[in-house]
Protein backbone atom coordinates (compact mmCIF):
# COMPACT_ATOMS: atom_id res chain seq x y z
CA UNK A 1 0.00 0.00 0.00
CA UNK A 2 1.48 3.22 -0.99
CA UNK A 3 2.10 5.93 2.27
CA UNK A 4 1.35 9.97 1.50
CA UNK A 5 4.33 11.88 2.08
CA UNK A 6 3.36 12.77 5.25
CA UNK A 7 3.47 9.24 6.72
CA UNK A 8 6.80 8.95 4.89
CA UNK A 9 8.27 12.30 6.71
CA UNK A 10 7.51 11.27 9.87
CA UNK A 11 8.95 7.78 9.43
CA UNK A 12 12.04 8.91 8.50
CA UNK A 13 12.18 12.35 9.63
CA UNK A 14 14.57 12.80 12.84
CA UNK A 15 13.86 15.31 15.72
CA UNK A 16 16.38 17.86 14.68
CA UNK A 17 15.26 17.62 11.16
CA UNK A 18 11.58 18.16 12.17
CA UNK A 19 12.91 21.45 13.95
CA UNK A 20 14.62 22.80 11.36
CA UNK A 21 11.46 22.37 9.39
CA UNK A 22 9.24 23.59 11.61
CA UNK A 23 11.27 26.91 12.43
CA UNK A 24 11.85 27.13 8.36
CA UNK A 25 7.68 26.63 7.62
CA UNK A 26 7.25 29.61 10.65
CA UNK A 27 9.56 31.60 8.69
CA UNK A 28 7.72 31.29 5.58
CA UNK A 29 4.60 31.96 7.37
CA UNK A 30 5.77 35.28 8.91
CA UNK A 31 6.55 36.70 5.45
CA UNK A 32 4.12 37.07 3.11
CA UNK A 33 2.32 39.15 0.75
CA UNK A 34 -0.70 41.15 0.70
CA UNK A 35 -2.38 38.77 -1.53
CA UNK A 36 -1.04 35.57 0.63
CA UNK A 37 -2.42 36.63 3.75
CA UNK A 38 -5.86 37.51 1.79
CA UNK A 39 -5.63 33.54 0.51
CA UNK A 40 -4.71 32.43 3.64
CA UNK A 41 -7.60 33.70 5.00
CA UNK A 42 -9.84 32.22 2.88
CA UNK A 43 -11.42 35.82 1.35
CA UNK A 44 -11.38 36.87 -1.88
CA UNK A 45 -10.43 40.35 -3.06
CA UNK A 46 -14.08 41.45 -3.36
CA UNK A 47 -14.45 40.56 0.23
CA UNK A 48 -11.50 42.26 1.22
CA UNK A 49 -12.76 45.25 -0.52
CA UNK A 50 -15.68 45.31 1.28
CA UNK A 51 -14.48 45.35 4.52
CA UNK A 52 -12.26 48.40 3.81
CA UNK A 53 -14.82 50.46 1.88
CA UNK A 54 -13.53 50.16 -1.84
CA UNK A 55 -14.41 48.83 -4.42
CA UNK A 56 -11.94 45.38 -5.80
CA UNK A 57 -10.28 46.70 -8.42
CA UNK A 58 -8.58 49.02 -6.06
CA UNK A 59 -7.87 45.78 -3.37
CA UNK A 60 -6.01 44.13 -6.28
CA UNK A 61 -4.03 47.27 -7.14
CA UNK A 62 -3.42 47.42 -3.58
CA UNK A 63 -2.12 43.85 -3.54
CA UNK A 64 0.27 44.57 -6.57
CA UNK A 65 1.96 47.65 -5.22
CA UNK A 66 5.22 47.45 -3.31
CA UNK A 67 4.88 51.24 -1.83
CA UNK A 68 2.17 52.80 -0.24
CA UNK A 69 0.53 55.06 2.83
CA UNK A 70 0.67 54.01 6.23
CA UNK A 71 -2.66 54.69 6.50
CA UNK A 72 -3.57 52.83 3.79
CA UNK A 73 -1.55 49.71 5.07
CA UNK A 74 -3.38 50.05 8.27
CA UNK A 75 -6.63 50.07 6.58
CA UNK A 76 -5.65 46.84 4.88
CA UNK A 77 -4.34 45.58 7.95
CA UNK A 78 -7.63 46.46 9.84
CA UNK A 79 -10.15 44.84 6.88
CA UNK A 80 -7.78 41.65 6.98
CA UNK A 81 -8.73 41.18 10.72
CA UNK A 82 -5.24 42.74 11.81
CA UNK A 83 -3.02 45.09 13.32
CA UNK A 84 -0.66 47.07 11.88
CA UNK A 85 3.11 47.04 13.85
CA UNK A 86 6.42 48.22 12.14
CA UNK A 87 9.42 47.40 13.06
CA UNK A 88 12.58 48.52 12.05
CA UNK A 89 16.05 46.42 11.99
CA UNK A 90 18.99 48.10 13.28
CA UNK A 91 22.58 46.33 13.37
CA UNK A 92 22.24 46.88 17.47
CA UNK A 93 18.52 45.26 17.61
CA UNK A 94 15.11 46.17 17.06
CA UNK A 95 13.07 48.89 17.25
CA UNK A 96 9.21 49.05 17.55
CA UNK A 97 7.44 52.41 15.60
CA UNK A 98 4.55 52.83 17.66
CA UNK A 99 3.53 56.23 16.32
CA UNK A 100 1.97 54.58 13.18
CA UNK A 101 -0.20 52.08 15.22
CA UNK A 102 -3.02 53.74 15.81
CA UNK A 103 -5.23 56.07 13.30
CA UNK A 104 -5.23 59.49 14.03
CA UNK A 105 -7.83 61.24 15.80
CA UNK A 106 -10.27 62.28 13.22
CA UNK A 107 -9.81 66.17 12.34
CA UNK A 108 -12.54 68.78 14.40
């Protein structure tokens, strides 16, 4: 009887090898695209859309672009069922921006 691969990886596979791959699939996880998370999440760009009040050809432009508005990040962030944090990488460590977190009061 034939096995699936998974039955065949965790015959053969050895603890250390089943960290690595573990710690390697959580990498892969942690970065993705704009249109991966949407996928992951099961929702289609219309959907997605929706939830942050345009229409979808503007979601998939959205998806495409590699620069854009905090604000507008945030939005996408916020319709995806997320929060927006940036951090930036510094040869001494990390650094957490927490003036972009939250939206700005709205203007009186």
């Amino acid at each position: 009887m034939a096995k699936t691969f998974r039955e065949l990886v965790a015959r053969t596979g050895n603890a250390k090898t089943k960290r690595i791959a573990a710690r390697r699939t959580q990498e892969l996880l942690a970065e993705m695209v704009l249109s991966e998370i949407r996928a992951a999440l099961g929702k289609t760009q219309t959907q997605m859309a929706r939830a942050a009040g345009m229409k979808q050809p503007s979601w998939a432009k959205l998806e495409g672009q590699s620069d854009m508005l905090i604000s507008t990040l945030r939005k996408v962030m916020k319709a995806m069922g997320g929060e927006l944090e940036l951090t930036v990488r510094f040869p001494q460590g990390r650094v957490r921006l927490k003036q972009f977190e939250f939206e700005p009061a709205a203007a009186k």
